[in-house]
Structures are given as C-alpha cells and as structure tokens.
C-alpha atoms as a PDB file:
ATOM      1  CA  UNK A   1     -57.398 106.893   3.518  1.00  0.00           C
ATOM      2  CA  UNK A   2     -57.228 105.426  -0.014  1.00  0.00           C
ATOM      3  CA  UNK A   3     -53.708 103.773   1.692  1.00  0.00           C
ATOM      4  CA  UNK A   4     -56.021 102.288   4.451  1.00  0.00           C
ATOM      5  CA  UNK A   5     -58.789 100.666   2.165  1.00  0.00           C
ATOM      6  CA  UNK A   6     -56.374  99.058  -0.234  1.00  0.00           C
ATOM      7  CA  UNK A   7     -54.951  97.303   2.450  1.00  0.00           C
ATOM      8  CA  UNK A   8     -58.234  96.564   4.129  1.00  0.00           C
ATOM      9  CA  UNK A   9     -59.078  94.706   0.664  1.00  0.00           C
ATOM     10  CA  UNK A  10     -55.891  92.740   0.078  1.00  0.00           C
ATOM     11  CA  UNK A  11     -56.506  91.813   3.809  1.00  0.00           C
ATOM     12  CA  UNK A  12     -59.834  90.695   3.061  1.00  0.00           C
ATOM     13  CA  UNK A  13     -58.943  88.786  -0.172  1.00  0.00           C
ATOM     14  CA  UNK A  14     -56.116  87.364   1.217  1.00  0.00           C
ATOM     15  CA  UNK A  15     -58.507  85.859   4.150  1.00  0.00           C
ATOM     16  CA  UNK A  16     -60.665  84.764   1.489  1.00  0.00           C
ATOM     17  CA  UNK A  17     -58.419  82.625  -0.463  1.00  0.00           C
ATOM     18  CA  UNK A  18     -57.146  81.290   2.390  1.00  0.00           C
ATOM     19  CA  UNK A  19     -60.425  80.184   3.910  1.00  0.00           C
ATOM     20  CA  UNK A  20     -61.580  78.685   0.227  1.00  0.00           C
ATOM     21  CA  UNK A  21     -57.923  76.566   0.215  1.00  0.00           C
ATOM     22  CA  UNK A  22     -58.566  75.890   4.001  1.00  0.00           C
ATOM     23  CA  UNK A  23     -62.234  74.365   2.446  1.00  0.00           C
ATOM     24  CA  UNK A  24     -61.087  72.312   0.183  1.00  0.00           C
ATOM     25  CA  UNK A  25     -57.988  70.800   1.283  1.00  0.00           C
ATOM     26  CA  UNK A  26     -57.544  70.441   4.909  1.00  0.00           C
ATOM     27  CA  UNK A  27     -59.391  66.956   5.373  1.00  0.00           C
ATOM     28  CA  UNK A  28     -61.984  66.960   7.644  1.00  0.00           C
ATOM     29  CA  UNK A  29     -65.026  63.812   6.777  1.00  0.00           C
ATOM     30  CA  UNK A  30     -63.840  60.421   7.893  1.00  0.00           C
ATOM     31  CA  UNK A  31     -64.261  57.978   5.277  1.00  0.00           C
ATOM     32  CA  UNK A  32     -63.645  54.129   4.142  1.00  0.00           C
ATOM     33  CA  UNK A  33     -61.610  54.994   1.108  1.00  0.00           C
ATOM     34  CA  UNK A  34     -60.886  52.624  -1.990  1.00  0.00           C
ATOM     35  CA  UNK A  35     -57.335  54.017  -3.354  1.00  0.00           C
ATOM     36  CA  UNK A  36     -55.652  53.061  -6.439  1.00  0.00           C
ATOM     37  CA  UNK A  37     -51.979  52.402  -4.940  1.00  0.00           C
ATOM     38  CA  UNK A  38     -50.332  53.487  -7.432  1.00  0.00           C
ATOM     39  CA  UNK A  39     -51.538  56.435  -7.700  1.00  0.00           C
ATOM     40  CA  UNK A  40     -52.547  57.059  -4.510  1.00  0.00           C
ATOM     41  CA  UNK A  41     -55.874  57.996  -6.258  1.00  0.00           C
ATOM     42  CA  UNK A  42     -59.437  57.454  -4.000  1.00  0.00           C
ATOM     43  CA  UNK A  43     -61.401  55.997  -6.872  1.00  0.00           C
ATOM     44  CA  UNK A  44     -64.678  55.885  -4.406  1.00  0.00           C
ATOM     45  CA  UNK A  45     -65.377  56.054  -1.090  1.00  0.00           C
ATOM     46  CA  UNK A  46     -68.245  56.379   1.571  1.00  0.00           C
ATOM     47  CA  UNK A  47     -68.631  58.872   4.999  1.00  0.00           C
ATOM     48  CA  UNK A  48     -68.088  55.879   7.540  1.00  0.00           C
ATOM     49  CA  UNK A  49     -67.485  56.869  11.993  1.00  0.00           C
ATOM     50  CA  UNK A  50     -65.861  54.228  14.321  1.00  0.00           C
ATOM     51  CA  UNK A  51     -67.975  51.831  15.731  1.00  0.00           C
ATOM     52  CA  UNK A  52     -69.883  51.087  11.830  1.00  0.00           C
ATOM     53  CA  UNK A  53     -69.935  48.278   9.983  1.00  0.00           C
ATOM     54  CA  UNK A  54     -70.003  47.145   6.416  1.00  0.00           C
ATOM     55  CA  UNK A  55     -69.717  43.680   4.762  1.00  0.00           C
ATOM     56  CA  UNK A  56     -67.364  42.733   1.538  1.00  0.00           C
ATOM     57  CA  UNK A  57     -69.526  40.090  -0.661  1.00  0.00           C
ATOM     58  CA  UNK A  58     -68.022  37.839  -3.681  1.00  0.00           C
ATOM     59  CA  UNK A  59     -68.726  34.931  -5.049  1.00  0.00           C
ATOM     60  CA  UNK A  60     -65.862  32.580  -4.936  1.00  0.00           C
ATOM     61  CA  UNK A  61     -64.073  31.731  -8.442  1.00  0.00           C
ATOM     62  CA  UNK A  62     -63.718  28.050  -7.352  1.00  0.00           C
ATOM     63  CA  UNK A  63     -67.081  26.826  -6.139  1.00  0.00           C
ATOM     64  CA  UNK A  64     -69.035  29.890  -7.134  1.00  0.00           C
ATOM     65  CA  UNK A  65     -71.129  30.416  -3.289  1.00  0.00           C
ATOM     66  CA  UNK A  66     -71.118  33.904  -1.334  1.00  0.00           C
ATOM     67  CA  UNK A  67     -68.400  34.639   0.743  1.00  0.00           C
ATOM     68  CA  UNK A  68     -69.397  37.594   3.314  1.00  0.00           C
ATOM     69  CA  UNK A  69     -66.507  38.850   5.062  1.00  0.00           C
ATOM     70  CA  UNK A  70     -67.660  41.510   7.995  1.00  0.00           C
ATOM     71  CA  UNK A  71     -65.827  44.527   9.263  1.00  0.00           C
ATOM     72  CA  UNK A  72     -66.479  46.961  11.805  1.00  0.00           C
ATOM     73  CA  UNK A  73     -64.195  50.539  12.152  1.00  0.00           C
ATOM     74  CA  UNK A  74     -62.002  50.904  15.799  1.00  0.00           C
ATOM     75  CA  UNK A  75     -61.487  53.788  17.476  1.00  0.00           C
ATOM     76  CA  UNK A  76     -58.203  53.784  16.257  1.00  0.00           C
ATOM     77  CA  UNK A  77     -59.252  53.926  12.551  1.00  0.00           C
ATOM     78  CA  UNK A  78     -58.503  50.773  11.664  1.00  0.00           C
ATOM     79  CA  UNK A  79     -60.672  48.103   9.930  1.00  0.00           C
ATOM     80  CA  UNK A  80     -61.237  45.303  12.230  1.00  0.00           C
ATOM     81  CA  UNK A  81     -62.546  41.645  10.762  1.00  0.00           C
ATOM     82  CA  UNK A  82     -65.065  40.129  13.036  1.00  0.00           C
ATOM     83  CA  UNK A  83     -66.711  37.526  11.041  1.00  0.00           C
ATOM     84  CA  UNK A  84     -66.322  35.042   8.119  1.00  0.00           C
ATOM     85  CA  UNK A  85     -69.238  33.288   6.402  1.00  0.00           C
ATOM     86  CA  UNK A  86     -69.250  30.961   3.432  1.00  0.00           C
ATOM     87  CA  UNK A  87     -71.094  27.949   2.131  1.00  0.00           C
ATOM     88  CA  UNK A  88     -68.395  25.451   1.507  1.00  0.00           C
ATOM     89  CA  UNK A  89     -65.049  23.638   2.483  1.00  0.00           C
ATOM     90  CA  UNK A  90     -62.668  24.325  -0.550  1.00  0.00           C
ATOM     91  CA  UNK A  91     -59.200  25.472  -2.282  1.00  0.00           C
ATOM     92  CA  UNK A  92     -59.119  29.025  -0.157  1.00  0.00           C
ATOM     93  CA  UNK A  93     -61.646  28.958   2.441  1.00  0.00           C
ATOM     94  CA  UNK A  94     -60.617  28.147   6.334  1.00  0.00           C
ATOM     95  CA  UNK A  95     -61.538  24.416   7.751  1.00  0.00           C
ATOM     96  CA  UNK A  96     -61.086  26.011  11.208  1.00  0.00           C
ATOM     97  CA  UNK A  97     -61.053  29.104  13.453  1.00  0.00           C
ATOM     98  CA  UNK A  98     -57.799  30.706  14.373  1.00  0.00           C
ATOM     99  CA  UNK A  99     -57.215  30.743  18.669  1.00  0.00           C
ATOM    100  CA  UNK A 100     -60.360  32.829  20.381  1.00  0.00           C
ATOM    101  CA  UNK A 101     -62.381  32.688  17.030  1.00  0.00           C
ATOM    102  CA  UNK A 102     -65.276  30.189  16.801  1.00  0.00           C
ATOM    103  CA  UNK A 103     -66.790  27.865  14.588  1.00  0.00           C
ATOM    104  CA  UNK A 104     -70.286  27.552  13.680  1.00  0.00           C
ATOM    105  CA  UNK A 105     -72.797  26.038  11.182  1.00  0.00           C
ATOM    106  CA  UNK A 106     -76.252  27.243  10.511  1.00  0.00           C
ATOM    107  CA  UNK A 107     -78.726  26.597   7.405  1.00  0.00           C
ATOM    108  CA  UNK A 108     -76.010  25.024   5.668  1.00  0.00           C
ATOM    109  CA  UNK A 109     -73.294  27.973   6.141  1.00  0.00           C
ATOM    110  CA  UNK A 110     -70.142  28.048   7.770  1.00  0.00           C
ATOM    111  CA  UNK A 111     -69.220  31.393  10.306  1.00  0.00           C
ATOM    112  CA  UNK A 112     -66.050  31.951  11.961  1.00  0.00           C
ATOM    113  CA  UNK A 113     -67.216  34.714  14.478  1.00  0.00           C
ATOM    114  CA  UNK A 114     -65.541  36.357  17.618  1.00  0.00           C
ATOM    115  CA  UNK A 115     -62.652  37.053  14.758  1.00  0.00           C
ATOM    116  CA  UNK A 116     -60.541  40.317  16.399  1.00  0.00           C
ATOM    117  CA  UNK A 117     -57.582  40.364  12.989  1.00  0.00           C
ATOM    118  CA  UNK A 118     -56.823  44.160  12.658  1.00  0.00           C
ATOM    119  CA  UNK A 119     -55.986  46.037   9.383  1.00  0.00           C
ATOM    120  CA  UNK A 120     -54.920  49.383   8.973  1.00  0.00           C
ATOM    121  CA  UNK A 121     -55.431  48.955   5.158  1.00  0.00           C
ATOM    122  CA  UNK A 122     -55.689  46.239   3.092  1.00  0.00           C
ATOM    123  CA  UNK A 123     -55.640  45.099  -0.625  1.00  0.00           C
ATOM    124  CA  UNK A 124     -58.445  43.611  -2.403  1.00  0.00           C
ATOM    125  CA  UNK A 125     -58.426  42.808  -6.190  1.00  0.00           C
ATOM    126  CA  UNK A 126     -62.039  43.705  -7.658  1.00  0.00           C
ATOM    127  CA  UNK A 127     -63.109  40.463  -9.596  1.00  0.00           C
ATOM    128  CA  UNK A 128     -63.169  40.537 -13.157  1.00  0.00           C
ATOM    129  CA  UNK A 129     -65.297  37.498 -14.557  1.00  0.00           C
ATOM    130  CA  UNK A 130     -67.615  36.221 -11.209  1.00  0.00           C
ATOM    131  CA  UNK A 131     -66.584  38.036  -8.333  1.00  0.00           C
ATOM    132  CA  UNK A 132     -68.657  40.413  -8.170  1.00  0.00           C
ATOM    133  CA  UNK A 133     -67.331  42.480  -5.285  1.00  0.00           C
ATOM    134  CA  UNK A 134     -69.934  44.370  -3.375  1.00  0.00           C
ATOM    135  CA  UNK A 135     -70.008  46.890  -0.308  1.00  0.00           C
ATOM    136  CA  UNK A 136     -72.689  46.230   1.502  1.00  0.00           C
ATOM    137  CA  UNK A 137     -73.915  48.638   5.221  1.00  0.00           C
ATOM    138  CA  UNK A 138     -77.004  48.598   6.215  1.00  0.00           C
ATOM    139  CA  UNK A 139     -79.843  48.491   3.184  1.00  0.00           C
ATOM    140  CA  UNK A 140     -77.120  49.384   0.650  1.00  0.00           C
ATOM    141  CA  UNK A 141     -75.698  47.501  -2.012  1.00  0.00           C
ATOM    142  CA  UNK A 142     -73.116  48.816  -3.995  1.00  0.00           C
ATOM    143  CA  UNK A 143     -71.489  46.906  -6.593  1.00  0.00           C
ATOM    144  CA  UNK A 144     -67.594  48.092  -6.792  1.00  0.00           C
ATOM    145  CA  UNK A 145     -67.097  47.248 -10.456  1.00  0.00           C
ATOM    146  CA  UNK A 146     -69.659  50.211 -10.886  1.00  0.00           C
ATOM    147  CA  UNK A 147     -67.002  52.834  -9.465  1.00  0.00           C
ATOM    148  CA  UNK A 148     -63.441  50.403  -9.856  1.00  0.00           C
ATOM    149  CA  UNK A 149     -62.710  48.827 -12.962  1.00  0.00           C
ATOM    150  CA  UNK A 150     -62.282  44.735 -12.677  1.00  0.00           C
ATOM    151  CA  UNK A 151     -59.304  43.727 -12.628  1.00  0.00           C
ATOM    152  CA  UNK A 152     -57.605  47.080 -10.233  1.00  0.00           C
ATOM    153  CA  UNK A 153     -56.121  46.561  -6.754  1.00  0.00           C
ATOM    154  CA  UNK A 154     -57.180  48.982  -4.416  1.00  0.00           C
ATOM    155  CA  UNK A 155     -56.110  49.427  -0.958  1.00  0.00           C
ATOM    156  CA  UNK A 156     -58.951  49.990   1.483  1.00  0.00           C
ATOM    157  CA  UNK A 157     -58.532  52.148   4.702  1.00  0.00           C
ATOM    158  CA  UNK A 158     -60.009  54.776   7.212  1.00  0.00           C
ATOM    159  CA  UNK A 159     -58.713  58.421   6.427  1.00  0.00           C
ATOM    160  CA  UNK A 160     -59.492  61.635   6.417  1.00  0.00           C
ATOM    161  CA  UNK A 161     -60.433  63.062   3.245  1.00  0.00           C
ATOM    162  CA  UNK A 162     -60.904  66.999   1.983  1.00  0.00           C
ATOM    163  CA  UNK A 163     -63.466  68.448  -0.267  1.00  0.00           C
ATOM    164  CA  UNK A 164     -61.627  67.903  -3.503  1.00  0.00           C
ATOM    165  CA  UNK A 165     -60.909  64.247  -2.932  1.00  0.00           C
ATOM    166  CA  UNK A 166     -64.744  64.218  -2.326  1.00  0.00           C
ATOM    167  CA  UNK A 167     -65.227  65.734  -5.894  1.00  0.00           C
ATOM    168  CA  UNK A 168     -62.793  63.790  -7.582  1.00  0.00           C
ATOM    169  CA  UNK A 169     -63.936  59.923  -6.203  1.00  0.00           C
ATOM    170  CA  UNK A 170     -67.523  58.200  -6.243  1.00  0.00           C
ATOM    171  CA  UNK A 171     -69.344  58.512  -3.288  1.00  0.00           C
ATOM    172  CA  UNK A 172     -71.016  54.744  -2.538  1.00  0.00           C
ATOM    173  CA  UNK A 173     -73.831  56.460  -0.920  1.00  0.00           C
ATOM    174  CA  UNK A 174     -74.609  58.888  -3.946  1.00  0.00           C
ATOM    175  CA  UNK A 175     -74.272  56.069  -6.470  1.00  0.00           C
ATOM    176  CA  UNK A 176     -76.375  53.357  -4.951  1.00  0.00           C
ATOM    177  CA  UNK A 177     -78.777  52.345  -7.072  1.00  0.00           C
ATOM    178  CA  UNK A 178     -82.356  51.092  -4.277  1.00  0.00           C
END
C-alpha cells in the first residue's frame, strides 16, 4: 500500500511540474514583439490578433514633420504596410507611389494608400535625439524610448510568445501612460 501511494505522489508531482513548465514555456498569446537581434531578447511587446492595426510615428531628422507609417497583421502573421503619410517632399521620403499604390494630398499632407508591401519582420532603429518613435493602436500612445533604449535596433514581428517572455519584456498596454 505504502508502495502504491509513493508512486501515486511522484505521479502527481511529476504531472505537476510538467503542467507548471507546460505554463510557462509553450507559447501560446500572439503578440507584435520588439526583439533585440542580438540577443534575440523581446524588450516589449503588446497582445495583437490578425486583422489589427497599429501606426509607427517619428518625426523626421531632416525636416522635423510626422511621418505615420500604418500596418495592419495578415492572416499569415505577417506585418503588412498599407499606408504612408508625411508632410513634406525631402532627402528620404517617396515623390511617388509604387505600381497599385496611390497618391493623395489632403490638409497639406501627403498619403500613399492602397500600399500591399509585406514584412515578416523588420528593423527599425529607435531615434535617439528627435525621433521620437511611438506605437500608436487605437487611443494608445506609447513612446518606445520608454521600454527600448535610443539608439537599439530591434526587429519587429508577429510570434508567439510564453508566459516567461511575458514576464521578462514590457507590455505596451500595461505601460501606457492615458
């Protein structure tokens, strides 16, 4: 009997252990993620399904005006760019659309809409004097500099994360500031 119970237990720790390393590291929340390449660290991130969207704003180091660059997630994970906006013709900044995209001015702002250019990651370099990188969905704001020191690379993409990557990076939605 006393045979029968300690192997009952060891069954029943052994099923716990497994379910707490099953909880926090099989990933399971979709997210955009912000990863330091190299280190393959997520330095922040935020919960994020296909179909959302979410905007990149910066002020241009050149002639200092917004630059909105907007994003929406497939259904195959990736990070598609839809739209362009800026305020002025200079060193960096398209003078055109590409084939299918259009051109458009409005209240003294230039769009490039109908834009369909496909990422599964890419690199941004958070701005270290006037950039001022920003995540913006919805009503939130969220500066990046507040979570990614100015200055770092980080590759964005869609992925999969687990519980501990959730502990160890800032979550945008956690952090923002009304």
């Amino acid at each position: 009997m006393k045979l029968l119970r300690k192997r009952f237990l060891f069954i029943l720790v052994f099923l716990f252990l497994l379910l707490a390393f099953s909880f926090f590291y099989i990933p399971y929340k979709t997210a955009l993620v912000f990863i330091q390449p190299e280190r393959e660290e997520i330095l922040c991130f935020i919960p994020i399904s296909e179909g959302d969207r979410f905007k990149i704003k910066y002020t241009h180091s050149i002639h200092l005006s917004d630059v909105i660059e907007s994003y929406q997630i497939t259904e195959q994970r990736e990070i598609r760019q839809y739209e362009l906006e800026y305020e002025d013709f200079a060193i960096g900044m398209p003078s055109q659309p590409a084939e299918g995209e259009s051109f458009e001015m409005k209240d003294g702002k230039y769009y490039i809409k109908n834009m369909n250019r496909r990422f599964d990651n890419f690199i941004l370099r958070v701005g270290k004097v006037r950039a001022n990188h920003t995540f913006v969905q919805d009503n939130l704001s969220f500066p990046l500099s507040k979570a990614i020191e100015p200055g770092t690379s980080v590759k964005i993409q869609v992925e999969k994360i687990n519980l501990l990557q959730q502990l160890r990076g800032v979550n945008i939605l956690e952090h923002n500031e009304p």
